[in-house]
Protein backbone atom coordinates (compact mmCIF):
# COMPACT_ATOMS: atom_id res chain seq x y z
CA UNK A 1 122.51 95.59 75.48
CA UNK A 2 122.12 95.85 71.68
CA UNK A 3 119.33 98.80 70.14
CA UNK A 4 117.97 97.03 67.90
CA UNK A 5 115.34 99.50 66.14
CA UNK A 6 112.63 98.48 63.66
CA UNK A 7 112.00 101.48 61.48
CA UNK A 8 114.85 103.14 59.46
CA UNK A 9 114.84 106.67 57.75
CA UNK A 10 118.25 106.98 56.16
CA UNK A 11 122.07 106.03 56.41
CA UNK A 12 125.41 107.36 56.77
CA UNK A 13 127.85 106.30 54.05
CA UNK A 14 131.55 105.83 54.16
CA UNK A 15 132.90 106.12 50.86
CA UNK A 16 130.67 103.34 49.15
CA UNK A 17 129.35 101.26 51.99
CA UNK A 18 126.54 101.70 54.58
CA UNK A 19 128.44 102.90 58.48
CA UNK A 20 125.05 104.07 60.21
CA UNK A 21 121.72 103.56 60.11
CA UNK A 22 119.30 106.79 61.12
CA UNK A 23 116.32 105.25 63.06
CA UNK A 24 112.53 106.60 63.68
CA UNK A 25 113.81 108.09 67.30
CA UNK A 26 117.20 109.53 65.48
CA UNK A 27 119.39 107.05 67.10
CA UNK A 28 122.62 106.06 65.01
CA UNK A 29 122.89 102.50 65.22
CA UNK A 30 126.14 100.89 64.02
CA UNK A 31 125.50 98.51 61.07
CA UNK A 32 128.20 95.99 62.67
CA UNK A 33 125.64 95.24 65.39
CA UNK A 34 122.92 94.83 63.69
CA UNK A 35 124.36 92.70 60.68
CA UNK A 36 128.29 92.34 61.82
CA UNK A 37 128.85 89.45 58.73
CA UNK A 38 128.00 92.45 56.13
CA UNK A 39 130.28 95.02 57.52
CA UNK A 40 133.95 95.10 56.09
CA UNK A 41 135.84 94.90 59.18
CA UNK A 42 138.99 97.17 57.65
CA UNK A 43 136.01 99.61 57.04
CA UNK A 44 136.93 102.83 59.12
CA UNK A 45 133.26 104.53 60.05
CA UNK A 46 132.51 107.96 59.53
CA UNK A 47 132.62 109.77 62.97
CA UNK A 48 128.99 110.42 64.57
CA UNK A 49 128.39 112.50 67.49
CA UNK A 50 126.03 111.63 69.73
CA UNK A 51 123.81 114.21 70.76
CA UNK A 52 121.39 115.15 73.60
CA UNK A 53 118.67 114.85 71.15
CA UNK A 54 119.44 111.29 70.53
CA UNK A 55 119.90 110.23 74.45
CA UNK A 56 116.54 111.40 75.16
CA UNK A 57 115.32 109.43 72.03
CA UNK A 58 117.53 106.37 73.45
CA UNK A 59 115.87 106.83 76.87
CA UNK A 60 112.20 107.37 75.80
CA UNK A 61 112.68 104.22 73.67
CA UNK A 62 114.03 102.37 76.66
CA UNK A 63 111.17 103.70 78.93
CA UNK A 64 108.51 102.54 76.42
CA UNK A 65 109.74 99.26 76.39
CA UNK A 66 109.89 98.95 80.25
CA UNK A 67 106.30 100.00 80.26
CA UNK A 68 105.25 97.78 78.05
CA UNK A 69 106.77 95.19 79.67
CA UNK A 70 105.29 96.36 83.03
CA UNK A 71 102.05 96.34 81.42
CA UNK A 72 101.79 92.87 80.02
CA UNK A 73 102.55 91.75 83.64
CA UNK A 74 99.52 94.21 84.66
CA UNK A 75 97.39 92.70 82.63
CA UNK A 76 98.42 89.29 83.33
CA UNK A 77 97.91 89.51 87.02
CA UNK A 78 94.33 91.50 86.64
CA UNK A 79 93.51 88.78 84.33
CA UNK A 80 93.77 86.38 87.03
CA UNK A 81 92.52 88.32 89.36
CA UNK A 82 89.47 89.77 88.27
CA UNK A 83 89.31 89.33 84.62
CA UNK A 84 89.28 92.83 84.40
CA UNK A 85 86.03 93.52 85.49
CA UNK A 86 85.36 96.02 88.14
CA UNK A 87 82.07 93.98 89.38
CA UNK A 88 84.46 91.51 90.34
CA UNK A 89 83.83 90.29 94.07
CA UNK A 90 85.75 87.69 96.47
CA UNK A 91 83.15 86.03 98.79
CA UNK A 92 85.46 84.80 100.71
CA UNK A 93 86.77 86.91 103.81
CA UNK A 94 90.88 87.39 104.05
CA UNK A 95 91.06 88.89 107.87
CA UNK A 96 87.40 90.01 108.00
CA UNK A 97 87.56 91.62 104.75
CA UNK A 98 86.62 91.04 101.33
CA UNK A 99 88.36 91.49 98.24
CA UNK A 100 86.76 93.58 94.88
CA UNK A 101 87.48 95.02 91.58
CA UNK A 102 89.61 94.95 88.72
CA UNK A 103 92.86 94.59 91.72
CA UNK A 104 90.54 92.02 94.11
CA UNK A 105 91.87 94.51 96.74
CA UNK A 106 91.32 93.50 100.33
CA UNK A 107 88.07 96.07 101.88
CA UNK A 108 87.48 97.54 98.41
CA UNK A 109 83.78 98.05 97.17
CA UNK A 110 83.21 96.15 93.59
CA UNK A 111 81.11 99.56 93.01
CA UNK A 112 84.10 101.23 93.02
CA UNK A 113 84.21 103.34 89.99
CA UNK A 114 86.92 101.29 87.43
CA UNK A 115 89.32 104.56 87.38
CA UNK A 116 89.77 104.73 90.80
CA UNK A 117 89.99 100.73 91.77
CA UNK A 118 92.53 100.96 89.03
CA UNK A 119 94.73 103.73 91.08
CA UNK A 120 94.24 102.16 93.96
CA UNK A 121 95.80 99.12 92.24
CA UNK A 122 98.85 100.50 91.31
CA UNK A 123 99.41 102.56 94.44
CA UNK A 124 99.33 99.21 96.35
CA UNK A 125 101.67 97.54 93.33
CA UNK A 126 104.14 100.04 93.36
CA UNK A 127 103.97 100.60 97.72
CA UNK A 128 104.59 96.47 98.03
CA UNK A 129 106.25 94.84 95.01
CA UNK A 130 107.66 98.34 93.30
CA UNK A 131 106.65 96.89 89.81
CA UNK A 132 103.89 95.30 88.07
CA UNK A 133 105.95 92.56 87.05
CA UNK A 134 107.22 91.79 90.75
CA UNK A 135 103.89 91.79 91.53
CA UNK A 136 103.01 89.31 88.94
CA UNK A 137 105.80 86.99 89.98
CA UNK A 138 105.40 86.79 93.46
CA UNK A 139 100.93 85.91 92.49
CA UNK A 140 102.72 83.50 90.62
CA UNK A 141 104.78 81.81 93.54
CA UNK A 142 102.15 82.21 95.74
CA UNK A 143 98.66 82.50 94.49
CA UNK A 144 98.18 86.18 95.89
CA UNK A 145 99.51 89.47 95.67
């Protein structure tokens, strides 16, 4: 998988020609895989060590991404759900219960405060499907979640 960062704040030079680029998180990224027709392939880089520091950086990136990610399948499935809206209320009885809120959770009360129908939510998400987005593809399959 490729880092490909959108924000630069410097460079690392080898003799006259850009090596590294410095991103927003600290990350050296090697110019060859971001632009690999620019780079001089004879071109020897300077030596960069990669530092605790920068793994964290790496890995908070990563995580941000995956939560993102996560969240658009959130908000997708709520969407269709509910449309968000914690008044939200399923006449129709799925064995003897109803289904209300923002997650159209089976035996939950439509008034519900938001915060906790939202908890609720994702404690049932992350119990049956482990993710959002399996969550989302399996409503997609099937209808329900």
């Amino acid at each position: 998988m490729i880092y490909s960062p959108t924000l630069y704040l410097g460079v690392i030079m080898n003799k006259t020609r850009v090596v590294m680029i410095i991103t927003t998180a600290g990350v050296l990224v090697a110019l060859s895989m971001l632009w690999p027709a620019v780079i001089d392939q004879n071109s020897k880089p300077t030596q960069t060590i990669w530092t605790r520091t920068d793994s964290l950086a790496f890995a908070r990136d990563r995580i941000e991404v995956f939560a993102s990610q996560q969240f658009a399948c959130l908000s997708n499935l709520w969407g269709k759900e509910s449309a968000w809206d914690p008044k939200a209320h399923n006449p129709v009885k799925v064995m003897g219960k109803y289904a209300g809120g923002i997650p159209q959770m089976l035996g939950m009360s439509n008034k519900t405060e938001p915060p906790l129908q939202i908890e609720r939510g994702l404690q049932y998400i992350y119990y049956k499907y482990q993710t959002p987005c399996n969550a989302w593809h399996h409503w997609r399959r099937k209808g329900w979640y």
